[in-house]
C-alpha atoms as a PDB file:
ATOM      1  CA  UNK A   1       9.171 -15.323  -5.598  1.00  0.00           C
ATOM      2  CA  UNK A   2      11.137 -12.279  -7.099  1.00  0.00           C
ATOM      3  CA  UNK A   3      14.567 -12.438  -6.120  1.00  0.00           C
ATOM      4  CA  UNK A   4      14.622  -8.282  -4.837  1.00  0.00           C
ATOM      5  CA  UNK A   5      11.168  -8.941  -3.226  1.00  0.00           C
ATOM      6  CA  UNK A   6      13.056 -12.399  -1.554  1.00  0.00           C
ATOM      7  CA  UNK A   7      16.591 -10.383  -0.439  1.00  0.00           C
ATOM      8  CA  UNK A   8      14.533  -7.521   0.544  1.00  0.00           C
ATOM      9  CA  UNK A   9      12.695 -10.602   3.073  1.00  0.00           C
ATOM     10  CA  UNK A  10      15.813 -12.087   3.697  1.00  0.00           C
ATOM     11  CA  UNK A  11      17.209  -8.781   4.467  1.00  0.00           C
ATOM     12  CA  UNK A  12      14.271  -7.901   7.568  1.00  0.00           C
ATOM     13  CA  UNK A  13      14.737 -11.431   8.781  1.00  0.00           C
ATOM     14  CA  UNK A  14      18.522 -11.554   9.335  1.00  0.00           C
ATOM     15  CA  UNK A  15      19.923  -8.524   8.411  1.00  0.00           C
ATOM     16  CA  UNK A  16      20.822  -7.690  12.034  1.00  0.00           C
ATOM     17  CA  UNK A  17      23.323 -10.354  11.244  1.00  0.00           C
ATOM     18  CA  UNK A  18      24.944  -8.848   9.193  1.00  0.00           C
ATOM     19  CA  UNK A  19      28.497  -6.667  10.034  1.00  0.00           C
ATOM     20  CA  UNK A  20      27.825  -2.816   9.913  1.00  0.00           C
ATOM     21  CA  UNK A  21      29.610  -2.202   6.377  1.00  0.00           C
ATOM     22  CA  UNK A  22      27.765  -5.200   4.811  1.00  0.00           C
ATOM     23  CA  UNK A  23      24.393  -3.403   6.017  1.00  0.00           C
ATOM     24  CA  UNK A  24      25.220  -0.073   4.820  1.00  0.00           C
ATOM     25  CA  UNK A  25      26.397  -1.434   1.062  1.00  0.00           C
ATOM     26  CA  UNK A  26      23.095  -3.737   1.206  1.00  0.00           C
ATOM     27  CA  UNK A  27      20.796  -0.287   2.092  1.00  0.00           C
ATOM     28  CA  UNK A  28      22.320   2.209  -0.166  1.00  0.00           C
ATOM     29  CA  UNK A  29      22.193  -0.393  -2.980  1.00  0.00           C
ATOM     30  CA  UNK A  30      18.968  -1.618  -2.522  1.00  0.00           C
ATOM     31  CA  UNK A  31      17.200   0.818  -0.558  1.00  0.00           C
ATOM     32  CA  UNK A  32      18.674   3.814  -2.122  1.00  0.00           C
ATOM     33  CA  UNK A  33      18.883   2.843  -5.504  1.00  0.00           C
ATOM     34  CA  UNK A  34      22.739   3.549  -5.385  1.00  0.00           C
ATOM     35  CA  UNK A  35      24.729   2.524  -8.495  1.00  0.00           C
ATOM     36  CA  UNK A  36      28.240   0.420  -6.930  1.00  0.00           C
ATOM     37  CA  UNK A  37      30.041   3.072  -8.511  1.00  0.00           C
ATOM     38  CA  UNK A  38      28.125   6.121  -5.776  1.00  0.00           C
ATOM     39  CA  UNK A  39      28.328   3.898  -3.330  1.00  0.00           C
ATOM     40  CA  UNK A  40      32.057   3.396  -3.959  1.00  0.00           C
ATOM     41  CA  UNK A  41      32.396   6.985  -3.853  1.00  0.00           C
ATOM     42  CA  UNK A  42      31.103   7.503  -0.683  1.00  0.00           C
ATOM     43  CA  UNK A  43      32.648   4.572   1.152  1.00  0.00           C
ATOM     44  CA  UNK A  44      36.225   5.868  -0.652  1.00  0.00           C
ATOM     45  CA  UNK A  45      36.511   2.559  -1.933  1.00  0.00           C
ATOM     46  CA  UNK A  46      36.453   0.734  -5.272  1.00  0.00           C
ATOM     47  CA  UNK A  47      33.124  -0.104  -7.766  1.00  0.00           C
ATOM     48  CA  UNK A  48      34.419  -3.565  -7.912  1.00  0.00           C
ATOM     49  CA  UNK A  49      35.183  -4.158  -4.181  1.00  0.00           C
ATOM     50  CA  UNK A  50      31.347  -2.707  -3.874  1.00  0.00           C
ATOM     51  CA  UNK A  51      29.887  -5.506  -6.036  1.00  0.00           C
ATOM     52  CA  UNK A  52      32.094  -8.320  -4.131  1.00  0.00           C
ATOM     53  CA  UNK A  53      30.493  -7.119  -1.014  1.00  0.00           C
ATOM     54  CA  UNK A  54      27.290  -6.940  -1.766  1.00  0.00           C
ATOM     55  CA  UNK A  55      27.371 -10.010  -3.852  1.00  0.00           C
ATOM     56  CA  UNK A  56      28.752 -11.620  -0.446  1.00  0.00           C
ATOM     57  CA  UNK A  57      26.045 -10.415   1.484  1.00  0.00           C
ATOM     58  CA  UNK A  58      23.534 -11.801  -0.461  1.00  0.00           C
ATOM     59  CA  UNK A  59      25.643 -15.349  -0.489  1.00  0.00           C
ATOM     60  CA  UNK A  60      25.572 -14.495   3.305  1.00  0.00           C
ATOM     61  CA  UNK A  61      21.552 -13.911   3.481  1.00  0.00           C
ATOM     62  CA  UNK A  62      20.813 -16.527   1.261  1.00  0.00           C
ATOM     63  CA  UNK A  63      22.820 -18.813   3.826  1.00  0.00           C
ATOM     64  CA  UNK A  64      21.016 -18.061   6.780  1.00  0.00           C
ATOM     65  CA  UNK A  65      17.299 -18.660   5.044  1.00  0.00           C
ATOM     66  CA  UNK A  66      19.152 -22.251   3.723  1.00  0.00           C
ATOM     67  CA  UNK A  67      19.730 -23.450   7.531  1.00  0.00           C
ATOM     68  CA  UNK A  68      16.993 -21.630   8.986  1.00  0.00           C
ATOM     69  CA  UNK A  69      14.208 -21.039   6.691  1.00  0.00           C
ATOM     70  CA  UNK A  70      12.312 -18.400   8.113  1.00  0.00           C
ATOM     71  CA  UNK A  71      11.591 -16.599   4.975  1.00  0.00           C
ATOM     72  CA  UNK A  72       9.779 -20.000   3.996  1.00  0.00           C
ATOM     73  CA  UNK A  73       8.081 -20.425   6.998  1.00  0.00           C
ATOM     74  CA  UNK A  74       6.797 -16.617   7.371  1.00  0.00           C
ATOM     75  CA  UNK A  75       5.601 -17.077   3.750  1.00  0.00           C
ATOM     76  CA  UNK A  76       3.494 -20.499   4.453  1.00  0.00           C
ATOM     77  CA  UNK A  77       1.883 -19.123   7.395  1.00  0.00           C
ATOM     78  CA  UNK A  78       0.801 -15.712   5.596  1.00  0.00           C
ATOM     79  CA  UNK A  79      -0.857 -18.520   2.768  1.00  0.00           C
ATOM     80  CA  UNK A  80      -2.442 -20.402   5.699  1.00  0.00           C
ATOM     81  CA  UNK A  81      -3.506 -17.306   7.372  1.00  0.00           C
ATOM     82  CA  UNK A  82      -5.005 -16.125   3.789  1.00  0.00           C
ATOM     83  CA  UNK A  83      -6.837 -19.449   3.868  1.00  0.00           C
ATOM     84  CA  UNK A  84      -8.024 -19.788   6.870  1.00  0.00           C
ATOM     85  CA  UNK A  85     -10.069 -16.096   6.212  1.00  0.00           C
ATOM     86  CA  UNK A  86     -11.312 -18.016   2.947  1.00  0.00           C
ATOM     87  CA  UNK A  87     -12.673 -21.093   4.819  1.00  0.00           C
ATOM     88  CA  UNK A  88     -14.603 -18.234   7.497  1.00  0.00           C
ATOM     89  CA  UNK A  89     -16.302 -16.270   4.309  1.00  0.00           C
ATOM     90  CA  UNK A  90     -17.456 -19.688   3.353  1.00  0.00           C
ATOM     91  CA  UNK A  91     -18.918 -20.465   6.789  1.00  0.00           C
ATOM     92  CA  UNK A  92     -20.249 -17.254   7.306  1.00  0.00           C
ATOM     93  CA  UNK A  93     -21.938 -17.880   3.684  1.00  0.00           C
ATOM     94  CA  UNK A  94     -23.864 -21.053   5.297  1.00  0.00           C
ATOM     95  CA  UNK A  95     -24.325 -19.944   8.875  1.00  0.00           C
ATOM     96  CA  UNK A  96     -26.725 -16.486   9.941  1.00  0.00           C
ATOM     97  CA  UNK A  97     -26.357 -17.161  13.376  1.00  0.00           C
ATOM     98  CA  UNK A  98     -25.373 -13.479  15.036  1.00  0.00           C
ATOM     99  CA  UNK A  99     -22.921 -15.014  17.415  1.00  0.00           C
ATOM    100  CA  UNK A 100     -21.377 -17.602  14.627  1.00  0.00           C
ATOM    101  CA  UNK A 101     -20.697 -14.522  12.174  1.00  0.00           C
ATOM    102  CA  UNK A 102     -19.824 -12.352  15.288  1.00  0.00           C
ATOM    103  CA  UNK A 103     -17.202 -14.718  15.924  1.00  0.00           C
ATOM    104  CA  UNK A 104     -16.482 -14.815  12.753  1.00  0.00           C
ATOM    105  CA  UNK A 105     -15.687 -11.207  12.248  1.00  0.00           C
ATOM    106  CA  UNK A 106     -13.788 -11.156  15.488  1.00  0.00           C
ATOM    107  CA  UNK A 107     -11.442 -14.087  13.930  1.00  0.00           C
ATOM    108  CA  UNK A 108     -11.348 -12.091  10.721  1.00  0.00           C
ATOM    109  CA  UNK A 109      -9.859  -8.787  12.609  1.00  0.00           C
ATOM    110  CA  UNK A 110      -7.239 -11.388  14.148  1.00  0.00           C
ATOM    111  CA  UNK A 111      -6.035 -12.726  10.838  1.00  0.00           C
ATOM    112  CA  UNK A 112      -5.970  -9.152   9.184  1.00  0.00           C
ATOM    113  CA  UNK A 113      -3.664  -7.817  12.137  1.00  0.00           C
ATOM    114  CA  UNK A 114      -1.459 -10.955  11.517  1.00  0.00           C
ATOM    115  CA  UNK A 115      -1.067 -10.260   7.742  1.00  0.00           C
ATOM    116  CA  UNK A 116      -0.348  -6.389   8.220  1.00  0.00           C
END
């Protein structure tokens, strides 16, 4: 997985977590496309005590998915989910019954609303 596609995951799954400064450095960096040296300007701080914080936070983010692995998880059940609307084409392929693809389509809708 890309590793700004994976922090940006990590980031919605435990970001609440996180203290209120390490949140706003993780936003306007990766959110914002701020450079540590804006974002050190507008927190009146230091370039270099940006990047240790943010560099922290990710250490921090990357701990939480290491003991709880819900990143992992939400990414094996949006495969299985994926899968499962796979197997349903392929039964809908080899059964014309009106109620079969019926329920088909009605499983179909469920599995799209989980994946959105």
């Amino acid at each position: 997985m890309d590793e700004l596609l994976k922090l940006t995951l990590l980031y919605d799954f435990y970001g609440e977590l996180l203290t209120e400064k390490q949140k706003q450095v993780y936003e306007f960096h990766y959110q914002n496309d701020m450079s540590f040296s804006e974002i050190g300007a507008e927190l009146s701080t230091s370039r270099q005590a940006v990047r240790d914080l943010l560099k922290r936070t990710e250490k921090i983010l990357f701990g939480y998915e290491e003991k709880l692995h819900l990143v992992e998880r939400f990414a094996q059940q949006q495969k299985a989910i994926r899968k499962m609307k796979v197997i349903l084409d392929e039964i809908k392929i080899h059964d014309d019954n009106p109620q079969v693809e019926s329920a088909i389509l009605a499983m179909k809708e469920i599995a799209d609303d989980i994946l959105s």
